[in-house]
C-alpha atoms as a PDB file:
ATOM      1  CA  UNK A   1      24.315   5.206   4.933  1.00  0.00           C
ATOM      2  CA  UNK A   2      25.081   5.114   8.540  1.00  0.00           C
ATOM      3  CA  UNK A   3      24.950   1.975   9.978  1.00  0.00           C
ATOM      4  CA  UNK A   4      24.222   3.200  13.490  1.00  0.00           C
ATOM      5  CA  UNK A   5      20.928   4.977  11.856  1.00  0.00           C
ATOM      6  CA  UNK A   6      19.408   2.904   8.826  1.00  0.00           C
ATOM      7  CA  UNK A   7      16.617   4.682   6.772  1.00  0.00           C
ATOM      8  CA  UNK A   8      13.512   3.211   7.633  1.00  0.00           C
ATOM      9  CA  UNK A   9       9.846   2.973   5.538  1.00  0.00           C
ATOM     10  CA  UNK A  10       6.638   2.312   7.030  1.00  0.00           C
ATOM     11  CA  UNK A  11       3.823   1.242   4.441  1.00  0.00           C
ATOM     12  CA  UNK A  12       0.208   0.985   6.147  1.00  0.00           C
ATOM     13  CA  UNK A  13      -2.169  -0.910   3.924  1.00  0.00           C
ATOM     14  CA  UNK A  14      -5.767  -1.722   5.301  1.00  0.00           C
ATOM     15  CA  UNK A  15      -5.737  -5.374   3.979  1.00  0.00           C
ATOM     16  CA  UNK A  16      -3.225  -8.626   3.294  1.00  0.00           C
ATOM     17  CA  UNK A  17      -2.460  -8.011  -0.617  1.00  0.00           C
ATOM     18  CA  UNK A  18      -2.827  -4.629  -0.566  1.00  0.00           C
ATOM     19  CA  UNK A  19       0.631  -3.879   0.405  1.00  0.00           C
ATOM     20  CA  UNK A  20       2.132  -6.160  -3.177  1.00  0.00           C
ATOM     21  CA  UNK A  21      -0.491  -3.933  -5.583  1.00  0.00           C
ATOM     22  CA  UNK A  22       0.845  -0.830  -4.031  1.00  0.00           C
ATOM     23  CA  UNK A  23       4.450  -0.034  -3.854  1.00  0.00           C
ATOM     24  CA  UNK A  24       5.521  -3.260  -3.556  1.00  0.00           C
ATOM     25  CA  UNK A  25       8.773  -2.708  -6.068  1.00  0.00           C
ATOM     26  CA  UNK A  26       9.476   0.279  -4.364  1.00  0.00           C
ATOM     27  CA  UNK A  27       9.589  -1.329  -1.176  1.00  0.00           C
ATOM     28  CA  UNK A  28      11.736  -4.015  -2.461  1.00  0.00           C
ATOM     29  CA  UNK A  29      14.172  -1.709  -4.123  1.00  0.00           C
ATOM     30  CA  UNK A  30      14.761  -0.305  -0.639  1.00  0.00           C
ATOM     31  CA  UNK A  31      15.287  -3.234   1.030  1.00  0.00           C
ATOM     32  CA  UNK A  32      18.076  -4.313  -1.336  1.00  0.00           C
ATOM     33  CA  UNK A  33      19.566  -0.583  -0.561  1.00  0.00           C
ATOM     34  CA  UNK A  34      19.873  -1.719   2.892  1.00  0.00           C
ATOM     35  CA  UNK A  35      16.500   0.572   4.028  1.00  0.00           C
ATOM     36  CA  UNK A  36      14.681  -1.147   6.770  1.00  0.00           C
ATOM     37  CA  UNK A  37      10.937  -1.620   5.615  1.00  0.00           C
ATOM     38  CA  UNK A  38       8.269  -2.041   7.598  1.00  0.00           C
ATOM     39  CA  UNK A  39       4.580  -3.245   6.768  1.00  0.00           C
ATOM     40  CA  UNK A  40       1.293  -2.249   8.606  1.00  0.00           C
ATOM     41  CA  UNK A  41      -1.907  -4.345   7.972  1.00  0.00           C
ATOM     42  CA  UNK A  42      -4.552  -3.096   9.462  1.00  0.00           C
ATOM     43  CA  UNK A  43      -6.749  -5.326   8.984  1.00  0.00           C
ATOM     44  CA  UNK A  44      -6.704 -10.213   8.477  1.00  0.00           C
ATOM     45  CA  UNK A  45      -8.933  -9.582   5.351  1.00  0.00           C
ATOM     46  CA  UNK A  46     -11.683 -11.854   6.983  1.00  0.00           C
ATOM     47  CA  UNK A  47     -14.555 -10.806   4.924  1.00  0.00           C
ATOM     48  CA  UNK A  48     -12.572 -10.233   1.480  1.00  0.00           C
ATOM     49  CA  UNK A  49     -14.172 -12.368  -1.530  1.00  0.00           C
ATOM     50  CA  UNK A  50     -11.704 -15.351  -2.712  1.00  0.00           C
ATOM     51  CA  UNK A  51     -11.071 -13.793  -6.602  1.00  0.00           C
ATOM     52  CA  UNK A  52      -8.930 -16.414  -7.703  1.00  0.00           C
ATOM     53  CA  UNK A  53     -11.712 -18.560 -10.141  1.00  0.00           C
ATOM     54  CA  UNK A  54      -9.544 -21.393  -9.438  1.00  0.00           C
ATOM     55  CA  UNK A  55      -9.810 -21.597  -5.165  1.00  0.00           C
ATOM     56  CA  UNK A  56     -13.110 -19.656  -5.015  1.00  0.00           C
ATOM     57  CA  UNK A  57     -15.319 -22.869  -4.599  1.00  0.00           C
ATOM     58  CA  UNK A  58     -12.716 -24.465  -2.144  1.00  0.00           C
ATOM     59  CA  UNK A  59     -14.719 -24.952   0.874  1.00  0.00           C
ATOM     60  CA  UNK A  60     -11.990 -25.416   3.213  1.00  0.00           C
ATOM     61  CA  UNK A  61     -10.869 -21.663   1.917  1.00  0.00           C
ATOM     62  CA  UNK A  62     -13.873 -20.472   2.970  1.00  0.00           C
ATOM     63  CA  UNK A  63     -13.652 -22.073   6.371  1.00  0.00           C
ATOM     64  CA  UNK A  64     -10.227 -20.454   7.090  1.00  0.00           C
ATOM     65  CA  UNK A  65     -10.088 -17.951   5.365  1.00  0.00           C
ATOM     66  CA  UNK A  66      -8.665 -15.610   8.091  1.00  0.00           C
ATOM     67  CA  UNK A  67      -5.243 -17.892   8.733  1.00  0.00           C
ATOM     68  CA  UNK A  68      -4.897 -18.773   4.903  1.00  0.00           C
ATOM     69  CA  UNK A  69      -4.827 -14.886   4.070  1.00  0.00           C
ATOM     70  CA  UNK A  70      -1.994 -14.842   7.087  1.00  0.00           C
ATOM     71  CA  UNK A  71      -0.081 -17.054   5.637  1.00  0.00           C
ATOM     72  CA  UNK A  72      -0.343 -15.683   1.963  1.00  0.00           C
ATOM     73  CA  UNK A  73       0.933 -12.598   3.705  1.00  0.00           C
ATOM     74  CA  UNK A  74       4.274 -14.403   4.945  1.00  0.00           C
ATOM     75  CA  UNK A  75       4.619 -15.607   2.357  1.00  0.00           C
ATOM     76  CA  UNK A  76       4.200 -12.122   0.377  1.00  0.00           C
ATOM     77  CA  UNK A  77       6.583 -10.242   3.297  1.00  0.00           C
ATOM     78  CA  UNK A  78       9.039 -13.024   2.672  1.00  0.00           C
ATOM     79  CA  UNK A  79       9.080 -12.487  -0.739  1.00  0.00           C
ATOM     80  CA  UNK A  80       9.638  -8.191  -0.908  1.00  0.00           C
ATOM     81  CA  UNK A  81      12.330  -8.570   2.282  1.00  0.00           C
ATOM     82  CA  UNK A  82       9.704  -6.332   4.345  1.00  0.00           C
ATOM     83  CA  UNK A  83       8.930  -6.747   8.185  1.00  0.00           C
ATOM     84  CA  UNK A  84       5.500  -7.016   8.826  1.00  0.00           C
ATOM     85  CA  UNK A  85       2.768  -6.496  11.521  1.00  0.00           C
ATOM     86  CA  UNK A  86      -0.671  -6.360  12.326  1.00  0.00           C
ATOM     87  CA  UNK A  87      -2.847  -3.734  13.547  1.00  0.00           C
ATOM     88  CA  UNK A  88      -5.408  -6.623  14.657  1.00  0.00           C
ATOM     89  CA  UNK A  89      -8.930  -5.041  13.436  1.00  0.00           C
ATOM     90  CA  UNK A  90     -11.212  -6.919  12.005  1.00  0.00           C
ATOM     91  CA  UNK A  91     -12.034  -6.167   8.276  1.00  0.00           C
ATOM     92  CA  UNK A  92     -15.158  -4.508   7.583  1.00  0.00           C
ATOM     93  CA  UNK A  93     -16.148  -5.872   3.780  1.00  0.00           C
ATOM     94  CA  UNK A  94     -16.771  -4.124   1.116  1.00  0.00           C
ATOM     95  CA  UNK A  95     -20.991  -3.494   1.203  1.00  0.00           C
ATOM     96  CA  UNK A  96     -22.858  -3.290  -2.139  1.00  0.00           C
ATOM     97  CA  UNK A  97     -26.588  -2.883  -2.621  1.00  0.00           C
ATOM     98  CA  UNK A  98     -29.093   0.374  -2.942  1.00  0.00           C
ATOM     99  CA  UNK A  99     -29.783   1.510   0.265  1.00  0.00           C
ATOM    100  CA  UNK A 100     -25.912  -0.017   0.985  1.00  0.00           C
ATOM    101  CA  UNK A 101     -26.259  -2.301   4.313  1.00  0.00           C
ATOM    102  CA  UNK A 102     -24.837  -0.962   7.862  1.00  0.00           C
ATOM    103  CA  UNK A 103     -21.239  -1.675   8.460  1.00  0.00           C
ATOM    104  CA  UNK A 104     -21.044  -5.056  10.618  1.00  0.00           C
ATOM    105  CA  UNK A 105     -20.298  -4.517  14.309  1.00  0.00           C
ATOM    106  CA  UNK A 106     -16.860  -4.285  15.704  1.00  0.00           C
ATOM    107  CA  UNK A 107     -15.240  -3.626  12.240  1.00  0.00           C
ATOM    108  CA  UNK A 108     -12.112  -1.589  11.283  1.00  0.00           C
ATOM    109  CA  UNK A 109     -14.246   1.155   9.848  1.00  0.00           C
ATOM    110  CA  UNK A 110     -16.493   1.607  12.899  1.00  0.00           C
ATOM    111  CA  UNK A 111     -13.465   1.882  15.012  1.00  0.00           C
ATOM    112  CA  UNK A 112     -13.688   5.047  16.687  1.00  0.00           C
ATOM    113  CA  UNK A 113     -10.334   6.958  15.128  1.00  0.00           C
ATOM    114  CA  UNK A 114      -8.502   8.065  18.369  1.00  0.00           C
ATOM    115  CA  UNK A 115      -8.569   4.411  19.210  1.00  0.00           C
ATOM    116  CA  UNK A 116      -7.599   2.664  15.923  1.00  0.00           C
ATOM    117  CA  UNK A 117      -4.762   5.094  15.628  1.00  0.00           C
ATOM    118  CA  UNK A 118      -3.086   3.863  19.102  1.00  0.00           C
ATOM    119  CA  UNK A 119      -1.525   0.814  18.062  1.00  0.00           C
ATOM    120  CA  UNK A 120      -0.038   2.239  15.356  1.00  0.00           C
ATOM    121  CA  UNK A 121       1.001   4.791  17.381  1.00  0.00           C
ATOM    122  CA  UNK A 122       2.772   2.268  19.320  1.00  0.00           C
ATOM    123  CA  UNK A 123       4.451   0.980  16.246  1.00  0.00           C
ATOM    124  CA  UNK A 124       5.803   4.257  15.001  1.00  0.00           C
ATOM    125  CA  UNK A 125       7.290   4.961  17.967  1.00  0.00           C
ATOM    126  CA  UNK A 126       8.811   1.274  18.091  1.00  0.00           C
ATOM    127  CA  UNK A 127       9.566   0.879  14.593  1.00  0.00           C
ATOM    128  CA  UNK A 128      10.938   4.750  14.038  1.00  0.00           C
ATOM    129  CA  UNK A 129      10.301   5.248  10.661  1.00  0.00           C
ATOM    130  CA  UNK A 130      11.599   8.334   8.755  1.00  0.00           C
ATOM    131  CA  UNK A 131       9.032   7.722   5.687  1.00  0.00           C
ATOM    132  CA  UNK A 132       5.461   6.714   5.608  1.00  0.00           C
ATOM    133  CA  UNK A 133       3.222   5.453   3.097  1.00  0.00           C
ATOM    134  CA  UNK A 134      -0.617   5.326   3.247  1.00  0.00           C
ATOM    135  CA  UNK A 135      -3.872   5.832   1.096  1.00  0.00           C
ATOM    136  CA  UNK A 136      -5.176   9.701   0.142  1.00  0.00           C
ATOM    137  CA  UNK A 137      -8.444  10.778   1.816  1.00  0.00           C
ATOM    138  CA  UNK A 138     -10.373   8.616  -0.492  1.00  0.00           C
ATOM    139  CA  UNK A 139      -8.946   5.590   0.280  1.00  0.00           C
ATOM    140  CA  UNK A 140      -7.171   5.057  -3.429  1.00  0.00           C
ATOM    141  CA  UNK A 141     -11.073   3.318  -3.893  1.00  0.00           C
ATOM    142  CA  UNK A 142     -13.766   4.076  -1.468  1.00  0.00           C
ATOM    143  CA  UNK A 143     -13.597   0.808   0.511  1.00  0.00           C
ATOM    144  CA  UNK A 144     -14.621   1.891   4.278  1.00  0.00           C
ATOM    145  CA  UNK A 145     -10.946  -0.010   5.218  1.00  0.00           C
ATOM    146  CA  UNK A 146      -9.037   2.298   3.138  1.00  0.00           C
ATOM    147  CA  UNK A 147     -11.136   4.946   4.284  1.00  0.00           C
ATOM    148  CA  UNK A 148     -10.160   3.865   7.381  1.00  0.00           C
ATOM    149  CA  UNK A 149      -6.382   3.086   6.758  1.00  0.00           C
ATOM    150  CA  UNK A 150      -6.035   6.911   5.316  1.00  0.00           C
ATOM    151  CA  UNK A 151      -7.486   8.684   8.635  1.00  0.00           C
ATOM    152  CA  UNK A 152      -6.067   6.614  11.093  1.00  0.00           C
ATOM    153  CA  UNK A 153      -2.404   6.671   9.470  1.00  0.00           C
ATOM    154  CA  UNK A 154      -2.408  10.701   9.252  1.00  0.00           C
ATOM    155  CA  UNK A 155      -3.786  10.582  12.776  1.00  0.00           C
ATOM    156  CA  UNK A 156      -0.871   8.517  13.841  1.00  0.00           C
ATOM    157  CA  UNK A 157       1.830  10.753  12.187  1.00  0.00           C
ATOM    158  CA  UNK A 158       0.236  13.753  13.934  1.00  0.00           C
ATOM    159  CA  UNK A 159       0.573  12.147  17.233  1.00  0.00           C
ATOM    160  CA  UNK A 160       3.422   9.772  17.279  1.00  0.00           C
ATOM    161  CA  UNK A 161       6.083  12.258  17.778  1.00  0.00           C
ATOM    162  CA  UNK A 162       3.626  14.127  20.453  1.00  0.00           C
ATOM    163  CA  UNK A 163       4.778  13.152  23.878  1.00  0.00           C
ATOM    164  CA  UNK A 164       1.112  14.824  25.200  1.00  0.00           C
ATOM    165  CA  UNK A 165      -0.757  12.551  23.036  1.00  0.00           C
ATOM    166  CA  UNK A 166      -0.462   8.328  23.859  1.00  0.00           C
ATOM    167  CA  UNK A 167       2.041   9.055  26.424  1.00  0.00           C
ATOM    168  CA  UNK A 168       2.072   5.105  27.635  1.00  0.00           C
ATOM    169  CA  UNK A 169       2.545   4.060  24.171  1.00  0.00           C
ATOM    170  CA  UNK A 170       6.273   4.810  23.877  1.00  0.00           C
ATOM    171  CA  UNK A 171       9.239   7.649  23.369  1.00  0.00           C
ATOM    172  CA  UNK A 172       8.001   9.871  21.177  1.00  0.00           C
ATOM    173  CA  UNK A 173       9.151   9.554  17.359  1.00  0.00           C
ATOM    174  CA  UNK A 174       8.085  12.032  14.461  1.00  0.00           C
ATOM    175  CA  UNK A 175       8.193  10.520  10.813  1.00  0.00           C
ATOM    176  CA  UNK A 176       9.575  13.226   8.516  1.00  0.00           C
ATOM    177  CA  UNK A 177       7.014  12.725   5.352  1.00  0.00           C
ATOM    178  CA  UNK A 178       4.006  11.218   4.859  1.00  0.00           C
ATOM    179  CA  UNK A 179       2.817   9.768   1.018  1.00  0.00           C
ATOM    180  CA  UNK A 180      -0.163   8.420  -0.103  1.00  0.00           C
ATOM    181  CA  UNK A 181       0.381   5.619  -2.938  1.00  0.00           C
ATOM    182  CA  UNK A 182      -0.916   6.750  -6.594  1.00  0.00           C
ATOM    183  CA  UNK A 183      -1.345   3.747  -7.829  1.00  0.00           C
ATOM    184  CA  UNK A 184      -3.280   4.235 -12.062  1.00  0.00           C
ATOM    185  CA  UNK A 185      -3.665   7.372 -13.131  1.00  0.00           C
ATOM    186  CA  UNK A 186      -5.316   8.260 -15.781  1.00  0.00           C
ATOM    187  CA  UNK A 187      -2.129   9.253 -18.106  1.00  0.00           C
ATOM    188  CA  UNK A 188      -0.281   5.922 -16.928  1.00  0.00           C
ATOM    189  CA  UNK A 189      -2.923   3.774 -18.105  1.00  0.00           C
ATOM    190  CA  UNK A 190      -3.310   5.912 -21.370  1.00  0.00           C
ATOM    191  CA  UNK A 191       0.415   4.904 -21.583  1.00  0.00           C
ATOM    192  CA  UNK A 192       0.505   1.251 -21.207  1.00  0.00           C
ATOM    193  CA  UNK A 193      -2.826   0.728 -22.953  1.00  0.00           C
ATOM    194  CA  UNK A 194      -1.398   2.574 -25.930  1.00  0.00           C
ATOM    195  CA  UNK A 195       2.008   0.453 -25.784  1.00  0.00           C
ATOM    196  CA  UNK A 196       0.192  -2.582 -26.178  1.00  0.00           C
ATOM    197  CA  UNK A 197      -1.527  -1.499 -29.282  1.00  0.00           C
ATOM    198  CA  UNK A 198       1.651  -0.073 -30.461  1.00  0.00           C
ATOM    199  CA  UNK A 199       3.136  -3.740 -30.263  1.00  0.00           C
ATOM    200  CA  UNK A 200      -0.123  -5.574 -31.643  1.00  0.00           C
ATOM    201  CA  UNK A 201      -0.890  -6.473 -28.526  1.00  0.00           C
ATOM    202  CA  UNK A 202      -4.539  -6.641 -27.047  1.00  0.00           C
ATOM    203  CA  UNK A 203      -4.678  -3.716 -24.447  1.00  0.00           C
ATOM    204  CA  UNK A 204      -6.278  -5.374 -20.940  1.00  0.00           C
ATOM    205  CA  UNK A 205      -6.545  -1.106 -19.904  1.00  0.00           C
ATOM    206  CA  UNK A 206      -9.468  -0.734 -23.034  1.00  0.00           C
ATOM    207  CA  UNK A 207     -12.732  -1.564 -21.233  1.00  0.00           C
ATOM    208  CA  UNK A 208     -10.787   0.285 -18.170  1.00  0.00           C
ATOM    209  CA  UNK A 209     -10.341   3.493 -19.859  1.00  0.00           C
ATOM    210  CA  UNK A 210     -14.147   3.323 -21.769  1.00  0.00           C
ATOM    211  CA  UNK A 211     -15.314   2.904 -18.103  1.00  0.00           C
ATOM    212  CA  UNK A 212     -13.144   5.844 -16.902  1.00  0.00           C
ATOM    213  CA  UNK A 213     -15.409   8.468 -15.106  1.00  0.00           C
ATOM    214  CA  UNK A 214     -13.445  11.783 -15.351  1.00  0.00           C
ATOM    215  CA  UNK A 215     -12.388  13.219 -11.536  1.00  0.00           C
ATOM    216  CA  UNK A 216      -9.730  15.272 -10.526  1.00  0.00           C
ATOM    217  CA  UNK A 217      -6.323  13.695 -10.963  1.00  0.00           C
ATOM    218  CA  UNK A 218      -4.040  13.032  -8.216  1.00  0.00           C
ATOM    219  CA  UNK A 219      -0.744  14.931  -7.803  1.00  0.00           C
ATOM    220  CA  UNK A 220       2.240  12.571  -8.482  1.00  0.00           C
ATOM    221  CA  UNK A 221       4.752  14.681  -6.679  1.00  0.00           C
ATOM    222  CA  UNK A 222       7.211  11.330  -6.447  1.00  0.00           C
ATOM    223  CA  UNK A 223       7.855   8.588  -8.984  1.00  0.00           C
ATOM    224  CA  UNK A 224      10.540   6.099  -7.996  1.00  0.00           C
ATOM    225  CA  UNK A 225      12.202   4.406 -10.485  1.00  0.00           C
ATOM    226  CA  UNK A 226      12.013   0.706  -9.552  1.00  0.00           C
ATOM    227  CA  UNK A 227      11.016  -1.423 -12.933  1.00  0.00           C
ATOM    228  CA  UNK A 228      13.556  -4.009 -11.758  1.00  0.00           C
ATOM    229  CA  UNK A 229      11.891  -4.854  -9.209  1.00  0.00           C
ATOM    230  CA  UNK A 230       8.346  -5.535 -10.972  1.00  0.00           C
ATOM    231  CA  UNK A 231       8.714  -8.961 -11.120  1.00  0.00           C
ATOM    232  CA  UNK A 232       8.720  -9.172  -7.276  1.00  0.00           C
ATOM    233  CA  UNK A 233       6.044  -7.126  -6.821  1.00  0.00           C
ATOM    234  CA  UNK A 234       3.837  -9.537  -9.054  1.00  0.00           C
ATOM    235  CA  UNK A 235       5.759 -12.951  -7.338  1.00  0.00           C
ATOM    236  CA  UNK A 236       4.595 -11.145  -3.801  1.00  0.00           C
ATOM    237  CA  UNK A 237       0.885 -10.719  -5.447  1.00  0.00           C
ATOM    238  CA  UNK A 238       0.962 -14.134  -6.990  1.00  0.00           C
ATOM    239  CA  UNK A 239       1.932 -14.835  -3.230  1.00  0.00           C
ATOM    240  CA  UNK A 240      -1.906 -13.824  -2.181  1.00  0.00           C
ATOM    241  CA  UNK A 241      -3.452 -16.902  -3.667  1.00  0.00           C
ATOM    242  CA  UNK A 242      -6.701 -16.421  -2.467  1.00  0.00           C
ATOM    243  CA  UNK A 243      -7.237 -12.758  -3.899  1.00  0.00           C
ATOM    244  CA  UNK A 244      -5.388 -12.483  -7.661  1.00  0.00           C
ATOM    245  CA  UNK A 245      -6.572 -14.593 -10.690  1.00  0.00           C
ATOM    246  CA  UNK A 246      -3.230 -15.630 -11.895  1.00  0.00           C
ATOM    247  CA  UNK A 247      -4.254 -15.100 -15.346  1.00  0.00           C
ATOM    248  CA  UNK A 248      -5.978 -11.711 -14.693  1.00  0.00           C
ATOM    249  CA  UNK A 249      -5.766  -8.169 -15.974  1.00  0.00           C
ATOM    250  CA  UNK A 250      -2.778  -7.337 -13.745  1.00  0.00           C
ATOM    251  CA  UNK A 251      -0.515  -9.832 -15.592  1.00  0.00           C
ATOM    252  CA  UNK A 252      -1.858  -9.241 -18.983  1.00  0.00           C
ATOM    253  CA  UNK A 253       1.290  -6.919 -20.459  1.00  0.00           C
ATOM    254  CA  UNK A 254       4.164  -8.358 -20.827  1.00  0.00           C
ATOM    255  CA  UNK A 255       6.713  -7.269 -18.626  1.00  0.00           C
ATOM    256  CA  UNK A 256       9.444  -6.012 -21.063  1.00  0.00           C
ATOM    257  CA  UNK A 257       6.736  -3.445 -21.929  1.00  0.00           C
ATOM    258  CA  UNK A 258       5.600  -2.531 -18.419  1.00  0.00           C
ATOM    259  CA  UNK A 259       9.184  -1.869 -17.514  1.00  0.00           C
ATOM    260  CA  UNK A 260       9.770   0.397 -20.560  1.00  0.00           C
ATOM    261  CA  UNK A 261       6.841   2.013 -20.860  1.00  0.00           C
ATOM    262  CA  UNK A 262       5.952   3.275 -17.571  1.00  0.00           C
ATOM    263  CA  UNK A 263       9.156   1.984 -15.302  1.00  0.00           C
ATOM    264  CA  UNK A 264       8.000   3.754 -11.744  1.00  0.00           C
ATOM    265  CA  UNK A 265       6.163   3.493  -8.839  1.00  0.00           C
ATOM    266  CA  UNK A 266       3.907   6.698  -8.119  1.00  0.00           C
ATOM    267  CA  UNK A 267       3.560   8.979  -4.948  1.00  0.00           C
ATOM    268  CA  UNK A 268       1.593  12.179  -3.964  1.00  0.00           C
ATOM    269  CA  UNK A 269       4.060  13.488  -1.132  1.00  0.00           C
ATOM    270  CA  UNK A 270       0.747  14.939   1.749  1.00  0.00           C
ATOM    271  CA  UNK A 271       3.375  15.790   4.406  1.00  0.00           C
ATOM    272  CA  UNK A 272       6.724  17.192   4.909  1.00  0.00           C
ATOM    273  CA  UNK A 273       9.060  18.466   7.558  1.00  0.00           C
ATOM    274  CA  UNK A 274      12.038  18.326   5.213  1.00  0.00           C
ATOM    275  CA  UNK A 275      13.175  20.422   2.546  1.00  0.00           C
ATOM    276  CA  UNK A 276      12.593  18.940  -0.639  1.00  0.00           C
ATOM    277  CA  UNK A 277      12.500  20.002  -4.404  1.00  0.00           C
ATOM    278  CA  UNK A 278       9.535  18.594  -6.104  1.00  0.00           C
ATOM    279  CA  UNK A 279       9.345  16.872  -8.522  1.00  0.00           C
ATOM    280  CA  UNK A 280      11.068  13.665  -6.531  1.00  0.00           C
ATOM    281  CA  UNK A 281      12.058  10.649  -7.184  1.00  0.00           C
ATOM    282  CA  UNK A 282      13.013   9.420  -4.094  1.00  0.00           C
ATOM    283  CA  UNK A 283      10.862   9.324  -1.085  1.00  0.00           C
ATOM    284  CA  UNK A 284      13.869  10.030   1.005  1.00  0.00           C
ATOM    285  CA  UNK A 285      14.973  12.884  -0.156  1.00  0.00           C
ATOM    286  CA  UNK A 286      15.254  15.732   1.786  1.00  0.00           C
ATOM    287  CA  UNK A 287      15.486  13.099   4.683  1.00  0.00           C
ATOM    288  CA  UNK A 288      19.077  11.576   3.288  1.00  0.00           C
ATOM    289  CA  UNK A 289      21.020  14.720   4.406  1.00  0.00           C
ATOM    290  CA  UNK A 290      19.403  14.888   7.998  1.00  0.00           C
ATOM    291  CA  UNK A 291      19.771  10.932   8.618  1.00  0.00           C
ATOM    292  CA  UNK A 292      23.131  10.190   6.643  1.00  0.00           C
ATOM    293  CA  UNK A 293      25.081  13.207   6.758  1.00  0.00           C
END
């Protein structure tokens, strides 16, 4: 790798704690390869519930919530090797309820699209990244934010290397692909809940998989091998205090197993002005030989 032109990632997650449930080993792996990673939140994670059973009737959590779930996030950056930034919206929750209630005013998801997109725009064009990572159209789960996140992060692509489109917001700069994270499908969790049953173990995927509704799979176009770097993925979620139960489903299998059984992170590749022969396992290739030649 050319030390004049480093690879560079750009994950854009809509909350704090998304980014270390969704790529996070990938991103780390990188970083140790000398790729400079950058993370987008779009959002402070203001109105997300406090899940950990231990802080969630901590009233001084409540009060702050907004600079505790900033902190958890340095913390969390610290911890994968990433840069970081914020987008600055403000989150809009996640409604429940039959009719569901309006979307509170001045949220993320209410942000008109041509105008969410700009700072991140601004970013792309600062940053330069050759590879970004996002949600698909439905958001990975319909939460409006990731809604949200998806639309205004293929916006931004489109337009950052445009120089008709934002032209105050910076030198034009055109990322090369675009991925959206795959995060459980349907065959991973088949595999890992039928690995812990292989090794007497009780499966925390069962009720999961009874519960599955059947929909159209995702394409995993891309699986990175990064299983070493699982355990700093779940240190960086651990890292989000606020929003993991430390004894909860995601830290149920033992590690050994995860690493064996299903050892990669996941991709659907949505966007691509490089040649590339699918499947990958690399979200730079394709953009190796044209960076690093």
């Amino acid at each position: 790798m050319s030390s004049a032109e480093p690879l560079r990632l750009m994950a854009v997650h809509a909350h704090p704690d998304d980014e270390s449930s969704k790529g996070a080993a990938t991103m780390a792996m990188y970083v140790t390869a000398g790729v400079e990673v950058m993370v987008v939140t779009c959002t402070g994670g203001e109105r997300g519930d406090v899940l950990n059973p231990g802080l969630r009737d901590d009233p001084e959590i409540a009060a702050n919530i907004h600079a505790i779930r900033a902190a958890e996030m340095e913390a969390a950056r610290e911890i994968l090797g990433v840069q970081q930034a914020w987008l600055g919206f403000v989150d809009s929750g996640l409604p429940s309820g039959d009719p569901l209630p309006p979307l509170p005013d001045g949220c993320f998801a209410l942000a008109p699209i041509e105008e969410a997109a700009a700072p991140l725009v601004r970013l792309m064009r600062e940053f330069r990244p050759h590879v970004v990572t996002t949600y698909n159209e439905e958001g990975g789960y319909p939460h409006p934010d990731h809604i949200a996140t998806h639309k205004v992060s293929v916006a931004a692509f489109e337009a950052a290397g445009d120089p008709e489109l934002y032209p105050d917001l910076g030198e034009p700069w055109q990322p090369l692909k675009l991925y959206y994270d795959v995060t459980f499908t349907k065959e991973k969790t088949v595999a890992l809940h039928e690995a812990c049953l292989a090794n007497g173990l009780e499966s925390p995927y069962a009720e999961w998989l009874d519960r599955w509704q059947d929909r159209a799979s995702r394409v995993v176009t891309t699986r990175v091998p990064c299983s070493q770097y699982f355990p700093v993925r779940d240190a960086a979620l651990r890292a989000h205090a606020t929003q993991i139960d430390p004894d909860g489903f995601f830290f149920k299998m033992p590690m050994d197993l995860q690493q064996a059984t299903w050892p990669t992170e996941d991709f659907e590749l949505a966007r691509s002005l490089v040649d590339t022969e699918l499947p990958e396992d690399d979200l730079f290739a394709g953009v190796r030989d044209r960076v690093c030649p």
